[in-house]
PDB file of N, CA and C in Angstrom:
ATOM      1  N   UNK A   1      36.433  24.500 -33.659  1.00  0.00           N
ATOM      2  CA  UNK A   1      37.445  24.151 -34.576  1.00  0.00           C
ATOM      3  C   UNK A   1      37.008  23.173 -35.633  1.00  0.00           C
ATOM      4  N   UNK A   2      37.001  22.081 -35.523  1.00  0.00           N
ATOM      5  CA  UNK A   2      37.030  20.750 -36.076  1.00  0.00           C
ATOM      6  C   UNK A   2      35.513  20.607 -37.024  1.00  0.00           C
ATOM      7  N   UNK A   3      34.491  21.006 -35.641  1.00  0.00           N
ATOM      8  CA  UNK A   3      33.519  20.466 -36.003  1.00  0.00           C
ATOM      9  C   UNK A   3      32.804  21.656 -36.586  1.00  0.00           C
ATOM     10  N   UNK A   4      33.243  22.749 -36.606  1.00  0.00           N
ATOM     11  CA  UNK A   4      33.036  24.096 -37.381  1.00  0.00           C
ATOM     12  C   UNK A   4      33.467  23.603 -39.051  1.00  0.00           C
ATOM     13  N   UNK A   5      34.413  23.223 -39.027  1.00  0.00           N
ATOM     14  CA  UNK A   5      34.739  22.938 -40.280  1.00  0.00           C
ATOM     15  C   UNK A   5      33.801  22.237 -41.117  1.00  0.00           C
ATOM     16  N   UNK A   6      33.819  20.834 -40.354  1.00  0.00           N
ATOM     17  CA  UNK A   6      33.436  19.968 -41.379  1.00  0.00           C
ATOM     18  C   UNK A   6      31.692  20.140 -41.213  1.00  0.00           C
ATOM     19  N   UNK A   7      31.329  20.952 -40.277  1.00  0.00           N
ATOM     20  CA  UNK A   7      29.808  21.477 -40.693  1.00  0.00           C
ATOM     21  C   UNK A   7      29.942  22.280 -42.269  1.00  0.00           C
ATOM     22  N   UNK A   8      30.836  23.300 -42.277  1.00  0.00           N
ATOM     23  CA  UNK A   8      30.934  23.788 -43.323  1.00  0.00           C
ATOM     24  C   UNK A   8      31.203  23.447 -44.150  1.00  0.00           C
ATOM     25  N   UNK A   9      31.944  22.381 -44.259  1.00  0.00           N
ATOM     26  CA  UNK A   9      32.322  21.222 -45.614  1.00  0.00           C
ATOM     27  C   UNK A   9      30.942  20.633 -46.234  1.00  0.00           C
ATOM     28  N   UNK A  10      30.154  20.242 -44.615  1.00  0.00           N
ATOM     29  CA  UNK A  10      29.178  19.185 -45.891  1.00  0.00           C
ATOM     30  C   UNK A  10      28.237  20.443 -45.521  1.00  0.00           C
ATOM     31  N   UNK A  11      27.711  21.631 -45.521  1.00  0.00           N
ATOM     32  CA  UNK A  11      27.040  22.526 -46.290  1.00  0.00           C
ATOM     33  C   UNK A  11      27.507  22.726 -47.625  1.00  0.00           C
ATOM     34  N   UNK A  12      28.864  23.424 -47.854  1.00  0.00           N
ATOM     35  CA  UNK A  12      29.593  23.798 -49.003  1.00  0.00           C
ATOM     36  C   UNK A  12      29.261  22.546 -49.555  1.00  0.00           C
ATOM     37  N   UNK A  13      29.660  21.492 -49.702  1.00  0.00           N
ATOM     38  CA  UNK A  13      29.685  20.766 -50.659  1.00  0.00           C
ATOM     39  C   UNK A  13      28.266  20.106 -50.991  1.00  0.00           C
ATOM     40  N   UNK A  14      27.013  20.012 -50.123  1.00  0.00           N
ATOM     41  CA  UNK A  14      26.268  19.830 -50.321  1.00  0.00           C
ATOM     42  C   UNK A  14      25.415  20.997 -51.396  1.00  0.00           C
ATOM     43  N   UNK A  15      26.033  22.051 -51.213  1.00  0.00           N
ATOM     44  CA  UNK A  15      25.546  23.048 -52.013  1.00  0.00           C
ATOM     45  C   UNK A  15      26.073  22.694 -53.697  1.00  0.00           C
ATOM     46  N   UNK A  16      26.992  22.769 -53.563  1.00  0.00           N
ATOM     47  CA  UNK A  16      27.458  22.578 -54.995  1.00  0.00           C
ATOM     48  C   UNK A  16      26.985  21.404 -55.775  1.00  0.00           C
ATOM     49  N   UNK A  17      26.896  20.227 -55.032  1.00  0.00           N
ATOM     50  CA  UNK A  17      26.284  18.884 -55.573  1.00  0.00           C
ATOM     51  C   UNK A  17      24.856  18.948 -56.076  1.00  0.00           C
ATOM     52  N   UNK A  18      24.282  19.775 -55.371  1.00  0.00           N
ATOM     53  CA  UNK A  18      22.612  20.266 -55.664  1.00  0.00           C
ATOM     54  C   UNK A  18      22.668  21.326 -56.723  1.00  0.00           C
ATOM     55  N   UNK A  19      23.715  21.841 -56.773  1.00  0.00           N
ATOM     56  CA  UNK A  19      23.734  23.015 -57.673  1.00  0.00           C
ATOM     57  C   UNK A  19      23.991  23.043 -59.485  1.00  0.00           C
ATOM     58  N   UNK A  20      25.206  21.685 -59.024  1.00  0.00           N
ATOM     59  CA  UNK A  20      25.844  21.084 -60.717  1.00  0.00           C
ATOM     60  C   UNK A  20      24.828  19.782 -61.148  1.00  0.00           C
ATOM     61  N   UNK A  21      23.985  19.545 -60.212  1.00  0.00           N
ATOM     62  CA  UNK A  21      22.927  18.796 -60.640  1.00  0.00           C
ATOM     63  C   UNK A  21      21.772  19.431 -61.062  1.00  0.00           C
ATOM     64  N   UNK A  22      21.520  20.635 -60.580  1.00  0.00           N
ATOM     65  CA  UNK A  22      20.227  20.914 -61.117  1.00  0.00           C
ATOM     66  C   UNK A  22      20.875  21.635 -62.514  1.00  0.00           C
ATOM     67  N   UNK A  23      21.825  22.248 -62.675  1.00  0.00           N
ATOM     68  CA  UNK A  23      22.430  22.591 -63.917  1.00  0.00           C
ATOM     69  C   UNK A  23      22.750  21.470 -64.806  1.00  0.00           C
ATOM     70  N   UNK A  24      23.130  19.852 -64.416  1.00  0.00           N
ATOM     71  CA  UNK A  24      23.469  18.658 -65.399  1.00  0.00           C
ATOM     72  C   UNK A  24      21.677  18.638 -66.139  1.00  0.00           C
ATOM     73  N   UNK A  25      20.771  18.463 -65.204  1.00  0.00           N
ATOM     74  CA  UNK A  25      19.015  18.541 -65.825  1.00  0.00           C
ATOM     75  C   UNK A  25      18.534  19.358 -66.418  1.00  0.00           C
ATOM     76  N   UNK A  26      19.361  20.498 -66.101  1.00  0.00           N
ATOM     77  CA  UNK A  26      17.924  21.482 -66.973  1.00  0.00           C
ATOM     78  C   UNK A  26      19.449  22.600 -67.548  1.00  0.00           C
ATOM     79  N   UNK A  27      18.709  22.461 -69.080  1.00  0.00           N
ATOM     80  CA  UNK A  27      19.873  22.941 -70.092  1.00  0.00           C
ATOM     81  C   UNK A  27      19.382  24.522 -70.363  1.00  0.00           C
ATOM     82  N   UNK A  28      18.544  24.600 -69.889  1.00  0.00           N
ATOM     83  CA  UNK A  28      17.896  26.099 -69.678  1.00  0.00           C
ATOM     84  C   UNK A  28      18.743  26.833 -68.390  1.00  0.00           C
ATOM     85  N   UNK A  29      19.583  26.467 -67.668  1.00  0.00           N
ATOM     86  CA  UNK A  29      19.713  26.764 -66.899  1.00  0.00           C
ATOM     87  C   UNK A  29      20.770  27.840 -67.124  1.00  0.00           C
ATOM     88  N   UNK A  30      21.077  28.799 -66.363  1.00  0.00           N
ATOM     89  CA  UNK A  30      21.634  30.457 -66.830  1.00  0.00           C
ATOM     90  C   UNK A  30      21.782  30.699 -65.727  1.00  0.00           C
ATOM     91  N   UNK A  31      22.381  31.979 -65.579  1.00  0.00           N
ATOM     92  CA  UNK A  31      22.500  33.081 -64.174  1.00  0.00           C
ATOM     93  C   UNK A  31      21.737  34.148 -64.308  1.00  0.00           C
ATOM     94  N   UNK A  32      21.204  34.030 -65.420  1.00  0.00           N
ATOM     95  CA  UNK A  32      19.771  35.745 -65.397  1.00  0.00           C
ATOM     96  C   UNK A  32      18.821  34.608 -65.807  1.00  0.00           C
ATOM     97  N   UNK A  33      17.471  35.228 -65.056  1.00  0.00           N
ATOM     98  CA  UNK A  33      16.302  34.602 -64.989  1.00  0.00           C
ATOM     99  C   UNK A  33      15.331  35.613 -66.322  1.00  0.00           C
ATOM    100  N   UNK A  34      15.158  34.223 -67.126  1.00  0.00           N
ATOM    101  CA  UNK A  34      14.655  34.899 -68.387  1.00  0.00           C
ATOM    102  C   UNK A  34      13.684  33.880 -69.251  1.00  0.00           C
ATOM    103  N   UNK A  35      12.675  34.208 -69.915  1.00  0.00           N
ATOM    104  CA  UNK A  35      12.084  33.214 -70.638  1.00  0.00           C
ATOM    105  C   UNK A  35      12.891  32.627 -71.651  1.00  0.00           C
ATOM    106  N   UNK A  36      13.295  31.710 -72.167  1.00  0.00           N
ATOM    107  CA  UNK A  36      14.081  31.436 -73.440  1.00  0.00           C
ATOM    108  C   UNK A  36      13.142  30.604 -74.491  1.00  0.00           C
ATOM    109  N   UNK A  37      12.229  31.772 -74.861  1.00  0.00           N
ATOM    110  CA  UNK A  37      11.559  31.197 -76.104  1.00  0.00           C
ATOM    111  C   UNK A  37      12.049  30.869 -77.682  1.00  0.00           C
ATOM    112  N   UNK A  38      13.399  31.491 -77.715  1.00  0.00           N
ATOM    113  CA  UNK A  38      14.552  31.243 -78.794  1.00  0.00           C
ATOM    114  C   UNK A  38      15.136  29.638 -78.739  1.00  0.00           C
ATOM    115  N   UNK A  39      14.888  29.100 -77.401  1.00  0.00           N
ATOM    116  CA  UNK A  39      15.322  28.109 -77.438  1.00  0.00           C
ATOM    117  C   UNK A  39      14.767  26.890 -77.014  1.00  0.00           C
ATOM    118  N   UNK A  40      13.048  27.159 -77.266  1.00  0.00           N
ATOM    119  CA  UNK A  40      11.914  26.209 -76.983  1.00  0.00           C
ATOM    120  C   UNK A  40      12.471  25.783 -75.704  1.00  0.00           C
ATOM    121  N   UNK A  41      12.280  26.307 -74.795  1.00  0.00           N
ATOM    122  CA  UNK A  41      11.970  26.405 -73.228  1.00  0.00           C
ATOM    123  C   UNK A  41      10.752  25.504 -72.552  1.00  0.00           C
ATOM    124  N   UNK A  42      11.258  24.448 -72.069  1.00  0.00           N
ATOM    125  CA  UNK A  42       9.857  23.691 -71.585  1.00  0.00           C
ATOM    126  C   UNK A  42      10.171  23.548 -70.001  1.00  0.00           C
ATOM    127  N   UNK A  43       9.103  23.317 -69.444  1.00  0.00           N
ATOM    128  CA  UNK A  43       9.604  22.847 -67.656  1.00  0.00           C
ATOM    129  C   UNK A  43       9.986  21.954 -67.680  1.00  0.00           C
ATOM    130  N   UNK A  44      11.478  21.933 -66.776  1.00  0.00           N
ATOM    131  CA  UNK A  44      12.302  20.780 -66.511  1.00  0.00           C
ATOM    132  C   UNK A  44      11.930  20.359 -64.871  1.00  0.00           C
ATOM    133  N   UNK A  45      11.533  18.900 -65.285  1.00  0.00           N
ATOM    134  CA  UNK A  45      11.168  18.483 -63.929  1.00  0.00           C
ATOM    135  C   UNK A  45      12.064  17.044 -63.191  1.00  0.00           C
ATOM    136  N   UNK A  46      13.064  16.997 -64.008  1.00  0.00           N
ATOM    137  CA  UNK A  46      13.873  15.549 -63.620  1.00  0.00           C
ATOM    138  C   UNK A  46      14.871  15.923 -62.374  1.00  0.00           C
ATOM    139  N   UNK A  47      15.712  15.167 -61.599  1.00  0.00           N
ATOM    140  CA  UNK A  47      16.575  15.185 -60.930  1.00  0.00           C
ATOM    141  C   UNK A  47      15.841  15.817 -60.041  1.00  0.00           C
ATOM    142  N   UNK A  48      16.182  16.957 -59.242  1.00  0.00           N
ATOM    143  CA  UNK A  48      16.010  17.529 -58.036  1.00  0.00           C
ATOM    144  C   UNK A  48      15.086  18.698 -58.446  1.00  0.00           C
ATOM    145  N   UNK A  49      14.832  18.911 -59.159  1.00  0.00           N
ATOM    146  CA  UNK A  49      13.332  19.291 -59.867  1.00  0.00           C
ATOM    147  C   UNK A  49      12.098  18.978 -59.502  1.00  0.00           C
ATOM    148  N   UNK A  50      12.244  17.279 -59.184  1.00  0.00           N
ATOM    149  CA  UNK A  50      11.100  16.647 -58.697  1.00  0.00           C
ATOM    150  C   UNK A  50      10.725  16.700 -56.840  1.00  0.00           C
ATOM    151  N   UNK A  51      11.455  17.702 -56.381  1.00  0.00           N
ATOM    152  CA  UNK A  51      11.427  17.899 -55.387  1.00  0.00           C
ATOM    153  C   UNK A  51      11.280  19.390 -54.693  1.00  0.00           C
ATOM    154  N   UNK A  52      12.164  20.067 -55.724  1.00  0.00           N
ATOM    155  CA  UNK A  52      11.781  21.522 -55.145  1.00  0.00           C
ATOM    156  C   UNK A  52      11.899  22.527 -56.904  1.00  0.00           C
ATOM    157  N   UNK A  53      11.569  23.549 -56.625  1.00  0.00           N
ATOM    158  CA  UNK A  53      11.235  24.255 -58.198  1.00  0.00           C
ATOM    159  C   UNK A  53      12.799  25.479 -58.204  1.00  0.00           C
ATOM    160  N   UNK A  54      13.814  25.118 -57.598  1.00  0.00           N
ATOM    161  CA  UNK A  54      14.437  25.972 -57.421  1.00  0.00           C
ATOM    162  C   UNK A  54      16.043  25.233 -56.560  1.00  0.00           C
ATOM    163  N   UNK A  55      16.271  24.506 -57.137  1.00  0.00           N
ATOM    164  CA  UNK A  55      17.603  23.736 -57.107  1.00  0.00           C
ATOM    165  C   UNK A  55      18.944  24.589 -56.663  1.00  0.00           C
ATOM    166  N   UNK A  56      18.842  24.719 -57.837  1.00  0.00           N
ATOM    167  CA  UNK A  56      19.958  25.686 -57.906  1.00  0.00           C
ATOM    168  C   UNK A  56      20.596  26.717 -57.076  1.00  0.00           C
ATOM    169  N   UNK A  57      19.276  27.261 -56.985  1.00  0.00           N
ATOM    170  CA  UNK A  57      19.520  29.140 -55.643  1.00  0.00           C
ATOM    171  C   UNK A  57      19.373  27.993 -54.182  1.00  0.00           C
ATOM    172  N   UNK A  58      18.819  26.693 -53.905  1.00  0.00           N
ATOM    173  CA  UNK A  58      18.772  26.242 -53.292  1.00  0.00           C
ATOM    174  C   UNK A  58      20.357  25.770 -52.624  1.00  0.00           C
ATOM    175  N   UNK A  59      20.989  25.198 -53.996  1.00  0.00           N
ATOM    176  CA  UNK A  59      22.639  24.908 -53.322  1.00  0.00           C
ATOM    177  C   UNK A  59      23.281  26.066 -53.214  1.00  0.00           C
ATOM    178  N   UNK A  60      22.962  26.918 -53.944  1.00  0.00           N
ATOM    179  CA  UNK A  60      23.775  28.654 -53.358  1.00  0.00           C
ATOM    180  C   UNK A  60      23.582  29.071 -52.248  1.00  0.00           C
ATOM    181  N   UNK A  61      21.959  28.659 -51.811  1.00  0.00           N
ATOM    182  CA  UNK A  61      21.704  29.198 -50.357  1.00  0.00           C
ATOM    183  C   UNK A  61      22.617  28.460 -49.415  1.00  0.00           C
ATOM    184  N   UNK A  62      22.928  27.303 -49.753  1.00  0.00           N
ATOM    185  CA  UNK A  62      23.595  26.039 -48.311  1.00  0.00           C
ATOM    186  C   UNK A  62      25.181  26.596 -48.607  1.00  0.00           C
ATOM    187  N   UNK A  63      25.420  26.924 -49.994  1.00  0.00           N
ATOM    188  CA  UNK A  63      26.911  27.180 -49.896  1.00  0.00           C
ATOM    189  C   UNK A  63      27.206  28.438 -49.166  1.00  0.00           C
ATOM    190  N   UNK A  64      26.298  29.607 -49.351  1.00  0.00           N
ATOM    191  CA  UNK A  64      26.121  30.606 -48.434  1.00  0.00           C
ATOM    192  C   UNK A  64      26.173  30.425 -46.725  1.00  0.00           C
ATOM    193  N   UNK A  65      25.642  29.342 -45.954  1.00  0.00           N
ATOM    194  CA  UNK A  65      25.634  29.038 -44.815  1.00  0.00           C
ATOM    195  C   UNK A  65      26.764  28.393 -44.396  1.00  0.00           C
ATOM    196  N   UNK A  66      27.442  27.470 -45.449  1.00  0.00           N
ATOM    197  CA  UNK A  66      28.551  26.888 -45.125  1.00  0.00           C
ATOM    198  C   UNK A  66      29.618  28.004 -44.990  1.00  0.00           C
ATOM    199  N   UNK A  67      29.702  28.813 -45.570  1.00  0.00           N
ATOM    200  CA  UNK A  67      30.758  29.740 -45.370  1.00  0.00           C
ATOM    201  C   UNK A  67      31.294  30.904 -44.052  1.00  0.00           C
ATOM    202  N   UNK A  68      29.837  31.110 -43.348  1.00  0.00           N
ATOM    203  CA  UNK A  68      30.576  31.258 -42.273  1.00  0.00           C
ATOM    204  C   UNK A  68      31.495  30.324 -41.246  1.00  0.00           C
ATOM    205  N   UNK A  69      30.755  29.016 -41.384  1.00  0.00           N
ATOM    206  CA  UNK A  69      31.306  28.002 -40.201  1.00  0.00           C
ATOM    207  C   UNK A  69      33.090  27.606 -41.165  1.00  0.00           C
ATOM    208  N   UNK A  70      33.134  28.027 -42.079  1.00  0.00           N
ATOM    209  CA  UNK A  70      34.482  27.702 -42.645  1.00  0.00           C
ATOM    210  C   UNK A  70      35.298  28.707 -42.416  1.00  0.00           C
ATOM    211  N   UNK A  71      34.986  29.868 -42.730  1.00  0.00           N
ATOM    212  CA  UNK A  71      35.695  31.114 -42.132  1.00  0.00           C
ATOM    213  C   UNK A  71      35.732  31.047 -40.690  1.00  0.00           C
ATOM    214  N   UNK A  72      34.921  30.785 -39.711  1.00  0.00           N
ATOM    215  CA  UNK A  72      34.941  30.235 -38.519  1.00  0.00           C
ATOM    216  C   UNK A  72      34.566  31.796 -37.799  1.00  0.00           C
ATOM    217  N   UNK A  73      34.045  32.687 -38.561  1.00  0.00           N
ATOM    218  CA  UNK A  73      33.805  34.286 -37.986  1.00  0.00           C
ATOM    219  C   UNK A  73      32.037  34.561 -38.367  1.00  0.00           C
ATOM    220  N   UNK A  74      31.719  34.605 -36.990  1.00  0.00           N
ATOM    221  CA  UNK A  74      30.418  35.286 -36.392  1.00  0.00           C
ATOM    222  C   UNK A  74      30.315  36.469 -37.269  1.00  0.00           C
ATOM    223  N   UNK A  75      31.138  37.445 -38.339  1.00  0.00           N
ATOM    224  CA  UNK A  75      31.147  38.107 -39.230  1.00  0.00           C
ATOM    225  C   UNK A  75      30.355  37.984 -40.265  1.00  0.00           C
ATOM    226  N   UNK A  76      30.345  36.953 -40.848  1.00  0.00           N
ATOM    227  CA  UNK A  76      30.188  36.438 -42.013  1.00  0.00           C
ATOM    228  C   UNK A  76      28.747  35.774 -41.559  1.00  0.00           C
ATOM    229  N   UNK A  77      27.994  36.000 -40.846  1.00  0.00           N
ATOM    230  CA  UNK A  77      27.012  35.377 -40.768  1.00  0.00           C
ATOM    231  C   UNK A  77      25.984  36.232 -41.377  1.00  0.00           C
ATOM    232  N   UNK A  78      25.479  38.051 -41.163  1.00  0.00           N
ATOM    233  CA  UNK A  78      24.805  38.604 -41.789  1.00  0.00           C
ATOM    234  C   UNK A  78      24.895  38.890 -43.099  1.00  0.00           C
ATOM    235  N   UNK A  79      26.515  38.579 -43.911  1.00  0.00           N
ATOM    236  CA  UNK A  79      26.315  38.023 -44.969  1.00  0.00           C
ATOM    237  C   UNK A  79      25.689  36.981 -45.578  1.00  0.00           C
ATOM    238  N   UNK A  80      26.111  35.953 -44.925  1.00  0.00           N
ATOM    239  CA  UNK A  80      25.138  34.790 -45.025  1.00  0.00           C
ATOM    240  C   UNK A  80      23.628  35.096 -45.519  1.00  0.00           C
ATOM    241  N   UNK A  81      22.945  35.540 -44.159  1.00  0.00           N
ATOM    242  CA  UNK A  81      22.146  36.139 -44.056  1.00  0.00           C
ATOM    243  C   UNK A  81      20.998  36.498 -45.642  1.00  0.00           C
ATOM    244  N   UNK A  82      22.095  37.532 -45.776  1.00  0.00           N
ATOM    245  CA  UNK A  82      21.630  38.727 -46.540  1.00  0.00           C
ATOM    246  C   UNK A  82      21.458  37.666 -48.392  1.00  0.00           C
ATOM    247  N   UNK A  83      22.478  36.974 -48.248  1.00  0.00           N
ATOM    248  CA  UNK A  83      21.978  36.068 -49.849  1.00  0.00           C
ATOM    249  C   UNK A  83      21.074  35.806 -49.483  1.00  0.00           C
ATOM    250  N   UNK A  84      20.255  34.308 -48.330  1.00  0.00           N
ATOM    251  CA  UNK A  84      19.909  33.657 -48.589  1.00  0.00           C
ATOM    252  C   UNK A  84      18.205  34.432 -48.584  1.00  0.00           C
ATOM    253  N   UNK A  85      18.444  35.875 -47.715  1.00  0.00           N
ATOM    254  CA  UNK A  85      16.965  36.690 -48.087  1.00  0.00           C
ATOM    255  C   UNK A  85      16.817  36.972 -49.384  1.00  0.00           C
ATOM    256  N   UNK A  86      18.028  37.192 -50.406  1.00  0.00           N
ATOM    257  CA  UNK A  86      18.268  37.898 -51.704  1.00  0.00           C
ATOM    258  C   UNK A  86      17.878  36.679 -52.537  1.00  0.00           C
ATOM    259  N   UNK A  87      17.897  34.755 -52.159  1.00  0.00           N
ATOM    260  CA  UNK A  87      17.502  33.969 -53.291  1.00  0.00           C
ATOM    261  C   UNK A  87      16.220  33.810 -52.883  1.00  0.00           C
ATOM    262  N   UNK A  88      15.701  34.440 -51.743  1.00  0.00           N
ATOM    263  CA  UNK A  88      13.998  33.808 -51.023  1.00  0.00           C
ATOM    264  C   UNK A  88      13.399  35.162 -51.992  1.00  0.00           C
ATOM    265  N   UNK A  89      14.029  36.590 -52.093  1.00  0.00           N
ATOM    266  CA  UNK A  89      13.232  37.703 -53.443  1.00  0.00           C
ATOM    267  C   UNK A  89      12.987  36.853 -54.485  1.00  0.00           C
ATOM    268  N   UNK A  90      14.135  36.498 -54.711  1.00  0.00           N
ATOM    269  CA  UNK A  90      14.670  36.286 -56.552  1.00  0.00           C
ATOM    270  C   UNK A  90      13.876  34.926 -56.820  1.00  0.00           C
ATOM    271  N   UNK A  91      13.667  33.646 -55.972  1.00  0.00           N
ATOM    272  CA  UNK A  91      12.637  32.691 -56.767  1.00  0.00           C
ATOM    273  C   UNK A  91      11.305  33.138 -56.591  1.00  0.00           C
ATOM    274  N   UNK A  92      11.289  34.237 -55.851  1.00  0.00           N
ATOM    275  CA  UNK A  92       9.504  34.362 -55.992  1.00  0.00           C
ATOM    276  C   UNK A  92       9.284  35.321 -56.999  1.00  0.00           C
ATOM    277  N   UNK A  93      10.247  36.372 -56.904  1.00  0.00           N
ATOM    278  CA  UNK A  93      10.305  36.932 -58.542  1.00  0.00           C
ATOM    279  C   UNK A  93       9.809  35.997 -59.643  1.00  0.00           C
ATOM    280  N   UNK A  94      11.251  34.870 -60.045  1.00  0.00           N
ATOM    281  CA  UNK A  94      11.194  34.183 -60.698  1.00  0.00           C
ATOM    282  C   UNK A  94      10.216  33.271 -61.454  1.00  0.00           C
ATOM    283  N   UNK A  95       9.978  32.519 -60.406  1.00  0.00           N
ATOM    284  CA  UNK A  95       8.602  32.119 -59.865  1.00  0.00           C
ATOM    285  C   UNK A  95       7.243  32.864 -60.765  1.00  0.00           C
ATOM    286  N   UNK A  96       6.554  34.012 -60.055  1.00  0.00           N
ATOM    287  CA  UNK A  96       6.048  35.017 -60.606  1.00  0.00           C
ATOM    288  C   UNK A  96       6.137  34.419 -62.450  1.00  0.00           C
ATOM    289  N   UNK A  97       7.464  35.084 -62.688  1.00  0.00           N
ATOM    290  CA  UNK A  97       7.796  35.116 -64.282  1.00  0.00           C
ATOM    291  C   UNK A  97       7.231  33.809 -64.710  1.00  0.00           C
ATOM    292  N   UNK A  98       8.064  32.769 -64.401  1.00  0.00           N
ATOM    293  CA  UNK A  98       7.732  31.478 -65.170  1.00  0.00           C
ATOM    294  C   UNK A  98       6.158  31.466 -64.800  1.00  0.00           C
ATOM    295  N   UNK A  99       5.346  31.211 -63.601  1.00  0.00           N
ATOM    296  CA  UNK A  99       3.980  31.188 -64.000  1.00  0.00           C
ATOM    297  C   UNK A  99       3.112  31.707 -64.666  1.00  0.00           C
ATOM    298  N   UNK A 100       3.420  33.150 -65.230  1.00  0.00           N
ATOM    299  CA  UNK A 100       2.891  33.969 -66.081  1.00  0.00           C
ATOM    300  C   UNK A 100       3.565  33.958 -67.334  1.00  0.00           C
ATOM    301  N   UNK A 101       4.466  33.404 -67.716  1.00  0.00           N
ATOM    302  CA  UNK A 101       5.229  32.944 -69.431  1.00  0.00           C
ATOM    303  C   UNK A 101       5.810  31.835 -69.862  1.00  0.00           C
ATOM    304  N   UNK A 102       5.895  30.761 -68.935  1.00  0.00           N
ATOM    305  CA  UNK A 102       6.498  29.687 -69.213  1.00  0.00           C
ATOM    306  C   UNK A 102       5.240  28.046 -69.699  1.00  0.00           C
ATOM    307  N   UNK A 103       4.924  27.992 -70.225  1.00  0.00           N
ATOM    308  CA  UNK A 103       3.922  26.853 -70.263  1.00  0.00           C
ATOM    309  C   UNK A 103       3.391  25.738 -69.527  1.00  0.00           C
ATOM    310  N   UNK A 104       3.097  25.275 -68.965  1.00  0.00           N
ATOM    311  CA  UNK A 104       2.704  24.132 -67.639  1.00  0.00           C
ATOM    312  C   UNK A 104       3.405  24.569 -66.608  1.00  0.00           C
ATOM    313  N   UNK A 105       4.257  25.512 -66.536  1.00  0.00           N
ATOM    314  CA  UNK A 105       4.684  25.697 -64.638  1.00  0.00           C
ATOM    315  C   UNK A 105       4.031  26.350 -64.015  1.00  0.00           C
ATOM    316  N   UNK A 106       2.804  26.421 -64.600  1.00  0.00           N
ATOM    317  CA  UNK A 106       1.298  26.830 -62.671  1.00  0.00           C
ATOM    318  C   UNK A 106       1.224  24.777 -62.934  1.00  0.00           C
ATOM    319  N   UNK A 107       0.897  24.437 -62.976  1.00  0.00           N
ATOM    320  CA  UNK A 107       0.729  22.863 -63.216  1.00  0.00           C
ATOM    321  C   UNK A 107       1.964  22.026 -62.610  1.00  0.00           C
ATOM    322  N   UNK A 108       3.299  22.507 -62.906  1.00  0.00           N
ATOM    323  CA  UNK A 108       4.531  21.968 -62.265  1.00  0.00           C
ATOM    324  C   UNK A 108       4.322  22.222 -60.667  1.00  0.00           C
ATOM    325  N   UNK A 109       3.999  23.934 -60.839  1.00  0.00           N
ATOM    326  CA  UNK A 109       4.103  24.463 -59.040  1.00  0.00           C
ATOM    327  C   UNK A 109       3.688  24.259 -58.467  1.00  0.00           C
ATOM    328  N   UNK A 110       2.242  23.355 -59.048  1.00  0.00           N
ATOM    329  CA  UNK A 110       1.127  23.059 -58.376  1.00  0.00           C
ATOM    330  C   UNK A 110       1.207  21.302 -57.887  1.00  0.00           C
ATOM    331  N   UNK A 111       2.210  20.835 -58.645  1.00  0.00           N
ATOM    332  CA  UNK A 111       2.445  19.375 -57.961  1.00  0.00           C
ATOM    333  C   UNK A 111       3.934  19.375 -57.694  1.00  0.00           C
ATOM    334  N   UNK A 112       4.768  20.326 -57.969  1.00  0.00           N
ATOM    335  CA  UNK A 112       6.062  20.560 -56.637  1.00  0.00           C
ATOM    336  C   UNK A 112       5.693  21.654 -56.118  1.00  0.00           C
ATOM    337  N   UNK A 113       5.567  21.843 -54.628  1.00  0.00           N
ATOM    338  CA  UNK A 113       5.016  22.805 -53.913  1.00  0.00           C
ATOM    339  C   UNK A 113       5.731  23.330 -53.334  1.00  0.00           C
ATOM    340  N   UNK A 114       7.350  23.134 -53.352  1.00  0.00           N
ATOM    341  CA  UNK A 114       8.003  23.754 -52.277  1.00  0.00           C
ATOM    342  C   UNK A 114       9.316  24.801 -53.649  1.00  0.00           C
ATOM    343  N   UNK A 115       9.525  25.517 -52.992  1.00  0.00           N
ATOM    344  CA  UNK A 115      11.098  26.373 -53.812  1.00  0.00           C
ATOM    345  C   UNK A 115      12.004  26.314 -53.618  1.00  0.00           C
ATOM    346  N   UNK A 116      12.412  25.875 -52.098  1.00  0.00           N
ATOM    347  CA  UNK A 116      14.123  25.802 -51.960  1.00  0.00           C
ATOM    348  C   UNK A 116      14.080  24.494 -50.866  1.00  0.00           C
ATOM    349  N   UNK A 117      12.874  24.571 -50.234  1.00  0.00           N
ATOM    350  CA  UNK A 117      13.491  23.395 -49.247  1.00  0.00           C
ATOM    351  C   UNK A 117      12.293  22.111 -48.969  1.00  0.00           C
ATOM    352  N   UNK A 118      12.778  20.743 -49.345  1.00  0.00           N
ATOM    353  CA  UNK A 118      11.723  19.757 -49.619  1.00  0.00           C
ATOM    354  C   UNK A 118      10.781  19.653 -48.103  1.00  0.00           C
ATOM    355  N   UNK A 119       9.942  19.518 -48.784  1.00  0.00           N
ATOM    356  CA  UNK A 119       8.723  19.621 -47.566  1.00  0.00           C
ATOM    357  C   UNK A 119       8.644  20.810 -46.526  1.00  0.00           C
ATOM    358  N   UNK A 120       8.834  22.141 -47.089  1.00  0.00           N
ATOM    359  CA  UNK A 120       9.192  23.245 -45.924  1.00  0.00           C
ATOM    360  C   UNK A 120       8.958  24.367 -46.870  1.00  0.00           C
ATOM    361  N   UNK A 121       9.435  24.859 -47.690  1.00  0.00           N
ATOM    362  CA  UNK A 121       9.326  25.902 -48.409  1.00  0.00           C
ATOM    363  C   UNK A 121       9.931  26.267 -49.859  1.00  0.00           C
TER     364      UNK A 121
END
């Protein structure tokens, strides 16, 4: 009951806090992963940047986990699931892209080493 919840509270909300922060730092930030050379695109490395290369899909992934324990249904877990395999594709996609078109991010990736989770991966 109780403690189902408020697991899912401070996932959910830990997600979102990581999420509107890595969006307050980096003004490049979008929902399609794209070079934006129209809009002199540089690597953003401030806030939670300086910790993992992938913020953002990072608080989507925790808001994703929080949501089964809030729904409180063993259902909702291979959903769960199934994003957080779908943001582990999409930053290595990503990833991929920016090291091959973006300017200093083999140099960024190479002194933040992790993508979604500090000191782990």
């Amino acid at each position: 009951g109780a403690a189902w919840i408020a697991a899912g509270s401070v996932l959910l909300g830990a997600g979102l806090v990581l999420s509107a922060r890595a969006m307050a730092c980096n003004p490049f930030f979008e929902g399609t992963a794209r070079l934006q050379g129209d809009r002199a695109q540089h690597v953003v490395d401030a806030g939670p940047y300086r910790a993992i290369r992938h913020p953002g899909y990072a608080g989507l992934a925790l808001c994703a986990l929080g949501t089964p324990f809030l729904l409180r249904s063993w259902w909702a877990w291979p959903a769960a699931a199934a994003v957080v395999a779908s943001i582990a594709v999409r930053t290595a996609l990503e990833d991929r892209m920016l090291r091959d078109g973006l300017p200093g991010y083999r140099e960024y990736a190479a002194r933040v080493r992790h993508r979604l989770v500090p000191g782990a991966w």
